[in-house]
C-alpha atoms as a PDB file:
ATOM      1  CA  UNK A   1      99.777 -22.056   7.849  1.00  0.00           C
ATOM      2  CA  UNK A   2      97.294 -23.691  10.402  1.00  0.00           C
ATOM      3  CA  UNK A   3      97.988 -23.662  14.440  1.00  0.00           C
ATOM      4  CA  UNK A   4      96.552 -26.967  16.357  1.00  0.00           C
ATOM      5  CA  UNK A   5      95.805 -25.657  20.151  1.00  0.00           C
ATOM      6  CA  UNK A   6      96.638 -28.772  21.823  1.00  0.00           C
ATOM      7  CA  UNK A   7      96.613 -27.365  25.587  1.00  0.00           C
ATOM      8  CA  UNK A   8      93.905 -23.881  27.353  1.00  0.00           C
ATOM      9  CA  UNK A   9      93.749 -22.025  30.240  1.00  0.00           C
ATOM     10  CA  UNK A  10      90.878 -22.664  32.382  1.00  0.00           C
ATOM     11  CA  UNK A  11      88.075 -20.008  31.698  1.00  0.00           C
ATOM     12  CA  UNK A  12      87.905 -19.578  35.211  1.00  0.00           C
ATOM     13  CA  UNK A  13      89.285 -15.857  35.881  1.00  0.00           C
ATOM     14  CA  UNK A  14      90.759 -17.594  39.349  1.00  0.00           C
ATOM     15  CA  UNK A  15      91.878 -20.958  37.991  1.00  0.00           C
ATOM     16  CA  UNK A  16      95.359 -21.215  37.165  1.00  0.00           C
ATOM     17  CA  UNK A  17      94.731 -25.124  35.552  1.00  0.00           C
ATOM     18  CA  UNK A  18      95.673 -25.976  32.013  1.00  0.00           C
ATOM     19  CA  UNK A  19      93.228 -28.168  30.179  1.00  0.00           C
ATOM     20  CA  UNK A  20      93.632 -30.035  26.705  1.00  0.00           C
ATOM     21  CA  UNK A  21      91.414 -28.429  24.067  1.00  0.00           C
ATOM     22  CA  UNK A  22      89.320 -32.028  23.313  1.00  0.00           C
ATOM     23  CA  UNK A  23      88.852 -32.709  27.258  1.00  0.00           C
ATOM     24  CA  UNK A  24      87.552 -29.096  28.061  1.00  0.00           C
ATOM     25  CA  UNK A  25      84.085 -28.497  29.818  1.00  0.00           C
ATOM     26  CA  UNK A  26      82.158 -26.338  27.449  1.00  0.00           C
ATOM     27  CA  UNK A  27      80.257 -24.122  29.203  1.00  0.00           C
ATOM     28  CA  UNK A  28      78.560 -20.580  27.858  1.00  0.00           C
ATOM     29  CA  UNK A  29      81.027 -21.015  24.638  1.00  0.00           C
ATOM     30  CA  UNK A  30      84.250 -21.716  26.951  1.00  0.00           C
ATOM     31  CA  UNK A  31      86.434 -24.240  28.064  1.00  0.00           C
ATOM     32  CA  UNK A  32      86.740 -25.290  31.763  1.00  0.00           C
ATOM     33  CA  UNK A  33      88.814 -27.419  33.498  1.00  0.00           C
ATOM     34  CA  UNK A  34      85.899 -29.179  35.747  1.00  0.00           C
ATOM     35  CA  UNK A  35      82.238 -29.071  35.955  1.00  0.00           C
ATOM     36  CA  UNK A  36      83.061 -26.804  39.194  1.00  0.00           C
ATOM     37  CA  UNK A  37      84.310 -24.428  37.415  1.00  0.00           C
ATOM     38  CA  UNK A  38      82.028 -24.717  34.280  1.00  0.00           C
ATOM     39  CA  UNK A  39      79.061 -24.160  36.774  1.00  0.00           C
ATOM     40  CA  UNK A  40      80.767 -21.276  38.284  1.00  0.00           C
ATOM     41  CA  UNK A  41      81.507 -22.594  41.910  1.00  0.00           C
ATOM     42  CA  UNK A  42      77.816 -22.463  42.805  1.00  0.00           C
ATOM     43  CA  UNK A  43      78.797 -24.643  45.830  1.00  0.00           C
ATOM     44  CA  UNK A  44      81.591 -22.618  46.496  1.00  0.00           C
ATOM     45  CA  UNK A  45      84.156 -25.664  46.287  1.00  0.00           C
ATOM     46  CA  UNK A  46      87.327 -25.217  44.260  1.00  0.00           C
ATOM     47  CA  UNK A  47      88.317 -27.460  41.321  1.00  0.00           C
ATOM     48  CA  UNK A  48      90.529 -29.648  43.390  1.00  0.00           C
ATOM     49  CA  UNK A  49      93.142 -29.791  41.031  1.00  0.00           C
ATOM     50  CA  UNK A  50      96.874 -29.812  43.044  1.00  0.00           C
ATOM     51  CA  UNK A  51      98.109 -26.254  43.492  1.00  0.00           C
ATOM     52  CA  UNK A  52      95.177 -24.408  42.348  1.00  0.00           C
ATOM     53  CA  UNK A  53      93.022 -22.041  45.397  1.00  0.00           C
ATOM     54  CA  UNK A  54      90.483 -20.899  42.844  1.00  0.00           C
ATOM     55  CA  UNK A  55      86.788 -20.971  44.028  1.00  0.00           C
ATOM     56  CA  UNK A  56      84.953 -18.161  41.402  1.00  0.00           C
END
């Protein structure tokens, strides 16, 4: 029996965004839902997405 994972969690511990697996940021062997995120809010900015406060 094989499992497809169509749909992750942000890797961001403060991100509550849902990403599909093929448009994930890869960043230090996880997925992301934005470059913001994938670069660890080094600008302190959140990801933007609608509902979501997370800023690292």
């Amino acid at each position: 029996m094989s499992v497809a994972v169509e749909m992750v969690k942000c890797a961001c511990a403060d991100c509550v965004c849902v990403v599909g697996a093929s448009e994930a940021i890869m960043a230090d062997g996880r997925g992301f839902c934005s470059d913001t995120c994938a670069s660890h809010h080094q600008d302190g900015a959140g990801c933007a997405h609608a509902g979501c406060l997370c800023h690292g």
